[in-house]
C-alpha atoms as a PDB file:
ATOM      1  CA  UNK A   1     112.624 119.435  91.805  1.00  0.00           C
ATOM      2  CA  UNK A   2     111.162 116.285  92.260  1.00  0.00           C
ATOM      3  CA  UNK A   3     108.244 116.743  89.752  1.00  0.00           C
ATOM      4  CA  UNK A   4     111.285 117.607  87.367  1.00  0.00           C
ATOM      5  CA  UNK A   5     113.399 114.561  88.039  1.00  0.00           C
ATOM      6  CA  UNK A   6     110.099 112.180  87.754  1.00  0.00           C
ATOM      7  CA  UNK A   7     109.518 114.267  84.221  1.00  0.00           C
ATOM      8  CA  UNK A   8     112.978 113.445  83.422  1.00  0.00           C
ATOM      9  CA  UNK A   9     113.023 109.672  84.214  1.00  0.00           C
ATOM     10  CA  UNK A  10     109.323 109.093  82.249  1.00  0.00           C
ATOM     11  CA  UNK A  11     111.105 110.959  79.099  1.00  0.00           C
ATOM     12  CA  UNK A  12     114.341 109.010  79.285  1.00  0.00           C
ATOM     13  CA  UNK A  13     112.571 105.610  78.611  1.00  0.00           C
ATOM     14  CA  UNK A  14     112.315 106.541  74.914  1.00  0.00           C
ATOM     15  CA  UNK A  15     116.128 107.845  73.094  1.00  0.00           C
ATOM     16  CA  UNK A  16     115.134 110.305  70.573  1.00  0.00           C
ATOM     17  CA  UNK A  17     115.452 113.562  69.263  1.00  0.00           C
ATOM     18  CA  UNK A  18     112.587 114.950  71.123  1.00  0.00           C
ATOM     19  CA  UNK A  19     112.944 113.428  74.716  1.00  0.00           C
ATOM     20  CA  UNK A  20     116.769 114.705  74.486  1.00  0.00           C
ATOM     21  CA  UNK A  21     115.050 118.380  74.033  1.00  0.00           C
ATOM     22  CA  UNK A  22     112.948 117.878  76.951  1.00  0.00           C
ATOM     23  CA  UNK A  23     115.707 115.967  79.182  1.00  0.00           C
ATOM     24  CA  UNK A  24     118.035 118.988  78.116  1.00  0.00           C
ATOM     25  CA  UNK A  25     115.319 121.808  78.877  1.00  0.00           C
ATOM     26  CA  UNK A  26     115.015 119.974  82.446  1.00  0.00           C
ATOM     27  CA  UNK A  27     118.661 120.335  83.282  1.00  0.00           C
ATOM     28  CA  UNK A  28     118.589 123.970  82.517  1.00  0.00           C
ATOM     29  CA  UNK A  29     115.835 125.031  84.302  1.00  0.00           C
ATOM     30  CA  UNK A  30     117.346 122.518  87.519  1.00  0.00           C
ATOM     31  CA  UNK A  31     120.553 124.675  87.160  1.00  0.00           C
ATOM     32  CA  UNK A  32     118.583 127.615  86.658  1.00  0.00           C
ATOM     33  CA  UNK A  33     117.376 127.101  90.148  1.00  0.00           C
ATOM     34  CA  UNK A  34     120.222 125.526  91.684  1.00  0.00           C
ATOM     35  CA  UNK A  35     121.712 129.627  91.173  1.00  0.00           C
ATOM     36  CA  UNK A  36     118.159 130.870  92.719  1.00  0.00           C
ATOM     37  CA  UNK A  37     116.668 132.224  89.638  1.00  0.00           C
ATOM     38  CA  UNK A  38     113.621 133.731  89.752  1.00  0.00           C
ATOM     39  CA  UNK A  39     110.271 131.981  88.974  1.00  0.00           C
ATOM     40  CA  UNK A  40     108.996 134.744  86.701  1.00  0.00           C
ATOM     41  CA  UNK A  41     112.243 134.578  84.717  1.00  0.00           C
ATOM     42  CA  UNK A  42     111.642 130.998  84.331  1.00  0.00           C
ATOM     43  CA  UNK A  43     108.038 131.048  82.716  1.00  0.00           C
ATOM     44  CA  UNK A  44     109.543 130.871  79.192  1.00  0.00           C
ATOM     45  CA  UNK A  45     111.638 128.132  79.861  1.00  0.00           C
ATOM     46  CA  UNK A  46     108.585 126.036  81.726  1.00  0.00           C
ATOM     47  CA  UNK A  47     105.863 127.173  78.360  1.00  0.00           C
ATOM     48  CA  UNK A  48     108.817 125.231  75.977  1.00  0.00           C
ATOM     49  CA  UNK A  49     108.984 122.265  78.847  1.00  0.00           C
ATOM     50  CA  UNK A  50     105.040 121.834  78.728  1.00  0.00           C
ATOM     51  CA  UNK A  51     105.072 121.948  74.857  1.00  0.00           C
ATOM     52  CA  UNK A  52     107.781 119.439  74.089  1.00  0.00           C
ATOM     53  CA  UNK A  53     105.969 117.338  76.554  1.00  0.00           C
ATOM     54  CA  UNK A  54     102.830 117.806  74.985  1.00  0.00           C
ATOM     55  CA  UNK A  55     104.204 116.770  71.768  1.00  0.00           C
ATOM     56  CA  UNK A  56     105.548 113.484  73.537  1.00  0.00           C
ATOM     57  CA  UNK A  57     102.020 112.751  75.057  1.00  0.00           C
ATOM     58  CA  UNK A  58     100.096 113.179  72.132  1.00  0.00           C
ATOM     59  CA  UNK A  59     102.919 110.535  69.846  1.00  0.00           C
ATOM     60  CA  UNK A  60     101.019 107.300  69.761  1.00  0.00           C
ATOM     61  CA  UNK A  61     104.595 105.434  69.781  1.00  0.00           C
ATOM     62  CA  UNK A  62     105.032 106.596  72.982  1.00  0.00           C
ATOM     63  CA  UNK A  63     101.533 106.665  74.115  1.00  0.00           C
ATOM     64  CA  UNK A  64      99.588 103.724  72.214  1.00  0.00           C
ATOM     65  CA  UNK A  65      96.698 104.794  73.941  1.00  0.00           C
ATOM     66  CA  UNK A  66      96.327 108.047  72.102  1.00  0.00           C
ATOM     67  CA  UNK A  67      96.087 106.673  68.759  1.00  0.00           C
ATOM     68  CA  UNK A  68      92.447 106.104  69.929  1.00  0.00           C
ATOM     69  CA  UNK A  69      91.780 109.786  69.845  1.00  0.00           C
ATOM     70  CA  UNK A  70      93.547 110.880  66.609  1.00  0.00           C
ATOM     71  CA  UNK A  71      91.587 112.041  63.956  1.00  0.00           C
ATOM     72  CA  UNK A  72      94.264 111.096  61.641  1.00  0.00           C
ATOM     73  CA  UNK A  73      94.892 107.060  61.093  1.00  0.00           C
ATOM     74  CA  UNK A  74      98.409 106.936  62.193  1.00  0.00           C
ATOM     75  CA  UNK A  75      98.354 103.386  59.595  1.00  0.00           C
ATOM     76  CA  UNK A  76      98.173 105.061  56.075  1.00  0.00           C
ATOM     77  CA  UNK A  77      96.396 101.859  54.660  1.00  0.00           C
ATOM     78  CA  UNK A  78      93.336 103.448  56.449  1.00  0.00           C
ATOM     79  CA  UNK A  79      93.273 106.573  55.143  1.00  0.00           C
ATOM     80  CA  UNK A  80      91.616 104.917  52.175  1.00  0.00           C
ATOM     81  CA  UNK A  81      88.827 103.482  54.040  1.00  0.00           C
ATOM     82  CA  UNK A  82      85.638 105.445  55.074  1.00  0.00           C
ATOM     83  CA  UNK A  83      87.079 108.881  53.669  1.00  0.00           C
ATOM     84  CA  UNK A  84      84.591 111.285  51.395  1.00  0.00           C
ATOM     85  CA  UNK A  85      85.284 114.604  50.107  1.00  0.00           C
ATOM     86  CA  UNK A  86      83.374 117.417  50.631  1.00  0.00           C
ATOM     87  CA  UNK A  87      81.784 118.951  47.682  1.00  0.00           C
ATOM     88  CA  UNK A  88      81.641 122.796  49.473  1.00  0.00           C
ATOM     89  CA  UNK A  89      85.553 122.392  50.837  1.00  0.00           C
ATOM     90  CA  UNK A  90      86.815 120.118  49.257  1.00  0.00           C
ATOM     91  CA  UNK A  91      88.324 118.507  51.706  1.00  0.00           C
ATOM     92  CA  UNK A  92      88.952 114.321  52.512  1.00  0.00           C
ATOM     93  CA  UNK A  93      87.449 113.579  55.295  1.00  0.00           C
ATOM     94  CA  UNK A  94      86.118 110.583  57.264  1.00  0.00           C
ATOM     95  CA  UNK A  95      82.385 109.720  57.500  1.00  0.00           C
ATOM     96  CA  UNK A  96      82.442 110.950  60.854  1.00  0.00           C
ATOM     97  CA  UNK A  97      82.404 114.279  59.757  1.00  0.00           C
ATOM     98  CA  UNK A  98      80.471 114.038  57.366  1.00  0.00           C
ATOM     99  CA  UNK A  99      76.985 115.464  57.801  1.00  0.00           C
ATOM    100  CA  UNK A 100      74.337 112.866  56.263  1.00  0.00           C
ATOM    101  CA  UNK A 101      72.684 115.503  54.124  1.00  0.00           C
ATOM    102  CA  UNK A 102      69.180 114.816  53.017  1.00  0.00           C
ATOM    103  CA  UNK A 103      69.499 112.995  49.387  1.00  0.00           C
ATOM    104  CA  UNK A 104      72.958 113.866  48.971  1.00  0.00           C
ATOM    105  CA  UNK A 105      72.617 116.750  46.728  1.00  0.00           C
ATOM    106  CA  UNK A 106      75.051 117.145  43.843  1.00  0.00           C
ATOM    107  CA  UNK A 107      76.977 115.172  46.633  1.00  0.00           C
ATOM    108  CA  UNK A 108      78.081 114.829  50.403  1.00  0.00           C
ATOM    109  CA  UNK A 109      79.158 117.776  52.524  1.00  0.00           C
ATOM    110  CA  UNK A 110      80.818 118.152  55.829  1.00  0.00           C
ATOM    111  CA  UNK A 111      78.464 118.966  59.092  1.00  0.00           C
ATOM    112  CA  UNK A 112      80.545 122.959  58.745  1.00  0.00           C
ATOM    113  CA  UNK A 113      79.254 123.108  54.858  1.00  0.00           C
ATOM    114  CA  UNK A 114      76.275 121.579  56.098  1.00  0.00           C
ATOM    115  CA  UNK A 115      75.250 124.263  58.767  1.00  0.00           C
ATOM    116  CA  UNK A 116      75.967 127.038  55.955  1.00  0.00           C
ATOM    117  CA  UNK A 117      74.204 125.074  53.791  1.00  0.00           C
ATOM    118  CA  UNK A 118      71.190 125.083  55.792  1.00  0.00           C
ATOM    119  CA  UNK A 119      71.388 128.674  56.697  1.00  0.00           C
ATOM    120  CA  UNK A 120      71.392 129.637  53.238  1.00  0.00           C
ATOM    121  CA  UNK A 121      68.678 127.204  51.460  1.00  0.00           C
ATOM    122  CA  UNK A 122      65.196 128.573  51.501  1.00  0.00           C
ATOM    123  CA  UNK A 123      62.752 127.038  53.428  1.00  0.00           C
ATOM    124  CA  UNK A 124      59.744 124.879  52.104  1.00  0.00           C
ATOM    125  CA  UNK A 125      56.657 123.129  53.277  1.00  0.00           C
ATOM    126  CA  UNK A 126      57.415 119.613  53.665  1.00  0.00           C
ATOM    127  CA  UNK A 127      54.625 118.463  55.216  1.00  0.00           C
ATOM    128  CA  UNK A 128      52.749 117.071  52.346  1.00  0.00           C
ATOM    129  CA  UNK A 129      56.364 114.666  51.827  1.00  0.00           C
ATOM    130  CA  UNK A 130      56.220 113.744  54.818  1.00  0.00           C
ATOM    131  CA  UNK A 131      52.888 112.276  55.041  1.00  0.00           C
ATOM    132  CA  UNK A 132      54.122 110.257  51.977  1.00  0.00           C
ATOM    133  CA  UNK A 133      57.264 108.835  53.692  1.00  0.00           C
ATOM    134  CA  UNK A 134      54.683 108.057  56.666  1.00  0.00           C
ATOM    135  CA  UNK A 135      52.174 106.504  54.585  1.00  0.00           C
ATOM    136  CA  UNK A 136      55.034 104.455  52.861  1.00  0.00           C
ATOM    137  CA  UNK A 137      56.468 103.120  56.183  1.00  0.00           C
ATOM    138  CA  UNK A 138      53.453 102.592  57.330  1.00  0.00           C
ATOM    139  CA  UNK A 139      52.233 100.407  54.554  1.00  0.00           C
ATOM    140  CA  UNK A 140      55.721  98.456  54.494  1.00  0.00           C
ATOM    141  CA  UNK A 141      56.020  97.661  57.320  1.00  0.00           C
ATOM    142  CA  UNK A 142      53.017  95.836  57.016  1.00  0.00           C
ATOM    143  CA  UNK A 143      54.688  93.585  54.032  1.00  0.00           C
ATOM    144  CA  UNK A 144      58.083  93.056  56.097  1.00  0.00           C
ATOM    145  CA  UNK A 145      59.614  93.385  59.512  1.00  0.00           C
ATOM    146  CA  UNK A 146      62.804  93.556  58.299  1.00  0.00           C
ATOM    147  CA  UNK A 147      64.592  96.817  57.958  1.00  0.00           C
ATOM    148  CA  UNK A 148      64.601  98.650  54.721  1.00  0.00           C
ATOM    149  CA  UNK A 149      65.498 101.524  52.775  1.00  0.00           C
ATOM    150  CA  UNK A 150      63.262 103.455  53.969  1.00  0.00           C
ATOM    151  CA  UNK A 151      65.142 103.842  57.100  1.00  0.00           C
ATOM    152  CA  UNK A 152      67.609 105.941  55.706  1.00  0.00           C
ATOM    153  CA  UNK A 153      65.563 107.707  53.279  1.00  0.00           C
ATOM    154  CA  UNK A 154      63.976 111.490  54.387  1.00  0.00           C
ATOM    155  CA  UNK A 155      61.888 113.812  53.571  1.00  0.00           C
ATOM    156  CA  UNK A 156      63.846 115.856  51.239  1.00  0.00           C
ATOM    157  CA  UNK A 157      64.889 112.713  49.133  1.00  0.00           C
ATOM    158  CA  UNK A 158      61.053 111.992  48.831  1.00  0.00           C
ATOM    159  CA  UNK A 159      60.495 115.769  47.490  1.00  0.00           C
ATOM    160  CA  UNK A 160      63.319 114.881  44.689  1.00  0.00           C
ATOM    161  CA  UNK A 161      61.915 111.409  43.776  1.00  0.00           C
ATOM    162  CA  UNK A 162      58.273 112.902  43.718  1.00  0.00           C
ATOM    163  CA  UNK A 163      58.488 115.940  41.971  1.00  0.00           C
ATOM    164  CA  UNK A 164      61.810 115.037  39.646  1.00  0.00           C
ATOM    165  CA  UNK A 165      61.513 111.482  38.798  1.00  0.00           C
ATOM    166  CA  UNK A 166      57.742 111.189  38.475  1.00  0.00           C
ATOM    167  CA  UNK A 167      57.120 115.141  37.875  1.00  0.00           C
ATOM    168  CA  UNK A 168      54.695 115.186  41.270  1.00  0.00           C
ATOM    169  CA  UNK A 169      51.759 113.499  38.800  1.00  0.00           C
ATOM    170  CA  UNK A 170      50.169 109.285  39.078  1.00  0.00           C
ATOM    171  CA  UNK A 171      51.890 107.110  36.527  1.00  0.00           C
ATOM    172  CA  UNK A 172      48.183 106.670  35.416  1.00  0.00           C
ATOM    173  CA  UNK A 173      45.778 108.905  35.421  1.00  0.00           C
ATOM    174  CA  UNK A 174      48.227 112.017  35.718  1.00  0.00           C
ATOM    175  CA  UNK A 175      46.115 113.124  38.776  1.00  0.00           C
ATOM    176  CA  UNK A 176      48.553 115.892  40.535  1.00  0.00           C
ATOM    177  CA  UNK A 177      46.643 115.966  43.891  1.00  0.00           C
ATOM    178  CA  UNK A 178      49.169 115.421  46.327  1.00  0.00           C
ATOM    179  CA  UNK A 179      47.281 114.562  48.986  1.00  0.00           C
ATOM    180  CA  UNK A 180      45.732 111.828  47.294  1.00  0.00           C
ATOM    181  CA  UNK A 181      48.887 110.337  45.770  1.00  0.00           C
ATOM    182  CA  UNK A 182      51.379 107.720  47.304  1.00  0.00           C
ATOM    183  CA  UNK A 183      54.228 105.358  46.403  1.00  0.00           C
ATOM    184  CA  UNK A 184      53.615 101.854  46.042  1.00  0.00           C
ATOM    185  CA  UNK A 185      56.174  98.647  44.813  1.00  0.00           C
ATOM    186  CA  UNK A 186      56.445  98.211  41.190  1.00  0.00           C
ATOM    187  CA  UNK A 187      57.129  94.999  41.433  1.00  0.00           C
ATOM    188  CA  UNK A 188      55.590  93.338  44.745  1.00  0.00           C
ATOM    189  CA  UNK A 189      57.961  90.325  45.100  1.00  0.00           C
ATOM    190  CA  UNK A 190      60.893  92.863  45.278  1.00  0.00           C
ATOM    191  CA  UNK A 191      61.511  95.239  48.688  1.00  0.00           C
ATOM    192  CA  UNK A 192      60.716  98.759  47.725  1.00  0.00           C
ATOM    193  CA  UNK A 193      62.964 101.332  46.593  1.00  0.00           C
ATOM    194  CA  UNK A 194      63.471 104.468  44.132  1.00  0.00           C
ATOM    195  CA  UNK A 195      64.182 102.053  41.437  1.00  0.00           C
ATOM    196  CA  UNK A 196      60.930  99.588  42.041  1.00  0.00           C
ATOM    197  CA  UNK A 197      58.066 101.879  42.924  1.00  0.00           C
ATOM    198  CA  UNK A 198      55.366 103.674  41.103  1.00  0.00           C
ATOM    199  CA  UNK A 199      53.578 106.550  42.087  1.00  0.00           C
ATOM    200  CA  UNK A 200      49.658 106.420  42.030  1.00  0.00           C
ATOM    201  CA  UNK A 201      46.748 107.665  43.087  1.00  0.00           C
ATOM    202  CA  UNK A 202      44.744 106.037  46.190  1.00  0.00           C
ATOM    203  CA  UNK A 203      42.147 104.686  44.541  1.00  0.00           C
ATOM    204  CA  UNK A 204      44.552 102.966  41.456  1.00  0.00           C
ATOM    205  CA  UNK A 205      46.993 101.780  44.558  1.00  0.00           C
ATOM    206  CA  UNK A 206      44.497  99.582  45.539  1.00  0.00           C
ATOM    207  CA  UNK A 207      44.122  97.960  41.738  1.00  0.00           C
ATOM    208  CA  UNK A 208      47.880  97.955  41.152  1.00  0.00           C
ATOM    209  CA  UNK A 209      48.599  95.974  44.504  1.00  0.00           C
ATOM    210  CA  UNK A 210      46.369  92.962  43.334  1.00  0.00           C
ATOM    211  CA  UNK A 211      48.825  92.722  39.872  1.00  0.00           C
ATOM    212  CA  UNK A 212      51.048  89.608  40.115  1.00  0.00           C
ATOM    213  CA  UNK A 213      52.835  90.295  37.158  1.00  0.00           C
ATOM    214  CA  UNK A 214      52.773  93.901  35.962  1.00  0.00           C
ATOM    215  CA  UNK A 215      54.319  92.341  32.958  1.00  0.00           C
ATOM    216  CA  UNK A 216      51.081  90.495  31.937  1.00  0.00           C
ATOM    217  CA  UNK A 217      48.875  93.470  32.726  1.00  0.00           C
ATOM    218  CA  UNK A 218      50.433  96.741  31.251  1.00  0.00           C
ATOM    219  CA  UNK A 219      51.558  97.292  27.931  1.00  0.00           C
ATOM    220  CA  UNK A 220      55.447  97.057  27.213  1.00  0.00           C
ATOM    221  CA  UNK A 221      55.016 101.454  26.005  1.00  0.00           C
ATOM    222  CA  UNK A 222      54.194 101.618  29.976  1.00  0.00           C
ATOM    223  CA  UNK A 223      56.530  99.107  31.687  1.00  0.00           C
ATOM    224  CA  UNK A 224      59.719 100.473  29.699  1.00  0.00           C
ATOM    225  CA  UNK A 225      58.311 104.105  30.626  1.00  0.00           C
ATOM    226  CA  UNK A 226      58.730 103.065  34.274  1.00  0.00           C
ATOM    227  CA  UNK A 227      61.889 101.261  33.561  1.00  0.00           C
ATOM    228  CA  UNK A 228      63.343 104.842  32.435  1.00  0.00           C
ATOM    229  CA  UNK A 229      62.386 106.232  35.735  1.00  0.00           C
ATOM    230  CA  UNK A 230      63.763 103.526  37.719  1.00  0.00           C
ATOM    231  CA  UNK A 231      66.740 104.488  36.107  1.00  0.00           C
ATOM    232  CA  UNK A 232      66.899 107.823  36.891  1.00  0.00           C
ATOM    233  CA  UNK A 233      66.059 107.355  40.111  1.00  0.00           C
ATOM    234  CA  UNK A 234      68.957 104.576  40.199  1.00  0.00           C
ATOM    235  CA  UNK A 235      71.343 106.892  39.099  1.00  0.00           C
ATOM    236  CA  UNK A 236      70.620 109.850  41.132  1.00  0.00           C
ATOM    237  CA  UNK A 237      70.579 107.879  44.782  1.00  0.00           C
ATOM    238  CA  UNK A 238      73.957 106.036  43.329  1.00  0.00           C
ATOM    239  CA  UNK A 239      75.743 108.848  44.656  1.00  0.00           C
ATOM    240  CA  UNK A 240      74.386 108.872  48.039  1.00  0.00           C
ATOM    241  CA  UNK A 241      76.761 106.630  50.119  1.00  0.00           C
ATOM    242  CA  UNK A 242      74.432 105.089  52.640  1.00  0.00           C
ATOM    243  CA  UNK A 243      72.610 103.933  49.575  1.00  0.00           C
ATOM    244  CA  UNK A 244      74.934 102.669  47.699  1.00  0.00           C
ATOM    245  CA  UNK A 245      75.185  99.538  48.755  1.00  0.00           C
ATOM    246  CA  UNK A 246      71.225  98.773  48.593  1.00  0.00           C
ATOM    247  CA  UNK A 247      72.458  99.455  44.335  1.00  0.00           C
ATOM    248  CA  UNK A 248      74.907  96.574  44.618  1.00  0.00           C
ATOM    249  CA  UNK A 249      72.691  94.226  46.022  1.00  0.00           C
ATOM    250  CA  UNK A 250      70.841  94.382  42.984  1.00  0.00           C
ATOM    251  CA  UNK A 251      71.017  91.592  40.790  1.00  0.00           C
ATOM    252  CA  UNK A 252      72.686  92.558  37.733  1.00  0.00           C
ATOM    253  CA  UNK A 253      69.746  91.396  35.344  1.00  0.00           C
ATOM    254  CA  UNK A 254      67.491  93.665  36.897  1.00  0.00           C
ATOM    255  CA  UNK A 255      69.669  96.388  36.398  1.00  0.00           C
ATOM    256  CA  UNK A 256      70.303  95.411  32.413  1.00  0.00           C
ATOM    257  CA  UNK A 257      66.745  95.538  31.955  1.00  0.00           C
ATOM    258  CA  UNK A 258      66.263  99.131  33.232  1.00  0.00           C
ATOM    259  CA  UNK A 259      69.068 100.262  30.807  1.00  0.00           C
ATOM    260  CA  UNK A 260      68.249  97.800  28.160  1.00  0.00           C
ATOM    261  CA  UNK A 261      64.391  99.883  28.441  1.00  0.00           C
ATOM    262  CA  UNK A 262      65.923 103.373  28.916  1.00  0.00           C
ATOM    263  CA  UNK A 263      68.237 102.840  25.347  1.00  0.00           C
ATOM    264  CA  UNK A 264      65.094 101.266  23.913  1.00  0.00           C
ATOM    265  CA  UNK A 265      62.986 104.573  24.854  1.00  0.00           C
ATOM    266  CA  UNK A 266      65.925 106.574  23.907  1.00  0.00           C
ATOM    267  CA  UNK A 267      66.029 105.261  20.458  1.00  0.00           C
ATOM    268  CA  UNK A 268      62.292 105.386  19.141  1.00  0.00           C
ATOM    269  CA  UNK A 269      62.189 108.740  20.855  1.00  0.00           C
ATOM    270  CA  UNK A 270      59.213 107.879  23.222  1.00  0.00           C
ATOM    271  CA  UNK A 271      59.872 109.230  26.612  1.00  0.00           C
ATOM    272  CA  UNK A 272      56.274 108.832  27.982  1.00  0.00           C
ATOM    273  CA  UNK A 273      53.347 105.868  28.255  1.00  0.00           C
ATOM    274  CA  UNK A 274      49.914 106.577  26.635  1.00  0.00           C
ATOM    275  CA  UNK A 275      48.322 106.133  30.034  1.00  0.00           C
ATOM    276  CA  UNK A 276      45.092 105.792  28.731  1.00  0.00           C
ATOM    277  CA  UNK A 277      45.818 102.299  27.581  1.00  0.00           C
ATOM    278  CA  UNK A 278      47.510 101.463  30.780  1.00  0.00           C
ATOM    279  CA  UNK A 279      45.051 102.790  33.398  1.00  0.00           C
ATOM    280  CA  UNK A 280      41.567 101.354  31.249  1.00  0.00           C
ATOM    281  CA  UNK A 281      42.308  97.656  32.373  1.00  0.00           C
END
């Protein structure tokens, strides 16, 4: 009886519909005893008690503290913040539960998709794209302490910029040993990323790093053949959020000149370099 009356009083603070169903359950199941009912006949009554009370707990107006542990923004001005949908169930969901899938393919998915995801894709040796990232890191971090892109890039977004953007062959000689091939900056006063890098061979890595203006030193066929892979590369990692913001922070000239040279390649119909020219200096 007393756990029932201290119920009663915390419920009564608030004058609602819902704490007038619990205050009203409590007064029955009082009576109830008052006429020496039965405990087991009481169990029903008690289970509709515990819900209703339940439902009180969990309502952040009567428990602010709660809101901290809903999944759903109480406010809906934040609903439209930090939600993504799910390209396997199409659900909205926050980035919390979204699973930061490896180069966003054809979009994001949820960490359930995700699992299935993984179960289902066949596996492939990575190792050789790995040693690329490394290499990569490795060489950047030589150039600059600060953080960069290549934080948040993996493996898998390495396989896609290899073997899609720059068909897993050196922008020069066409060489298509992996192990001898790695990314380098296109243009070296600019931080590296998918849309200013080149990929080369080791020994032409060493030739292209000592170009101050790759302007000056490869013909325009070349530079507006990289341009059109910058571009595709731009456009593919546009739809991965985490690197989305790396695209704004471009300034907008640079990216008018990689469309201004994909439109110019598009319209003479020339959608490689002649290498030769560009690798004999």
């Amino acid at each position: 009886l007393n756990f029932l009356t201290t119920l009663k009083h915390i419920v009564m603070v608030h004058d609602c519909e819902l704490t007038r169903d619990i205050v009203g359950l409590i007064e029955r199941e009082v009576d109830l005893m008052a006429r020496g009912v039965k405990a087991r006949n009481l169990v029903g009554l008690r289970k509709r008690i515990c819900t209703l009370f339940l439902q009180y707990i969990k309502t952040p107006v009567f428990n602010p503290n709660v809101a901290k542990l809903l999944k759903v923004p109480q406010n809906p001005s934040q609903l439209y913040k930090d939600v993504l949908r799910c390209r396997g169930c199409r659900r909205y969901l926050c980035s919390a539960d979204i699973s930061p899938a490896p180069g966003g393919f054809l979009g994001v998915l949820c960490k359930h998709c995700a699992r299935i995801d993984n179960i289902a894709r066949p596996r492939e040796d990575l190792s050789l794209y790995r040693n690329i990232l490394q290499k990569l890191r490795t060489h950047e971090q030589t150039l600059s302490k600060e953080p960069s892109i290549l934080t948040l890039l993996q493996v898998e977004d390495i396989l896609y910029l290899t073997e899609k953007v720059w068909e897993s062959c050196s922008a020069l000689s066409g060489s298509k040993d992996l192990h001898k091939l790695e990314f380098v900056r296109w243009e070296h006063q600019e931080d590296w990323s998918p849309w200013n890098c080149i990929l080369l061979s080791n020994e032409e890595t060493s030739t292209h790093l000592k170009i101050k203006d790759v302007n000056e030193v490869y013909s325009t066929t070349f530079t507006r053949w990289v341009g059109q892979k910058h571009t595709i590369a731009r456009e593919y990692f546009s739809q991965v959020p985490t690197l989305a913001k790396y695209l704004e922070s471009q300034p907008a000239a640079a990216v008018g000149n990689q469309f201004d040279s994909h439109h110019v390649t598009m319209a003479t119909g020339k959608h490689a370099p002649d290498n030769t020219s560009a690798s004999s200096h």
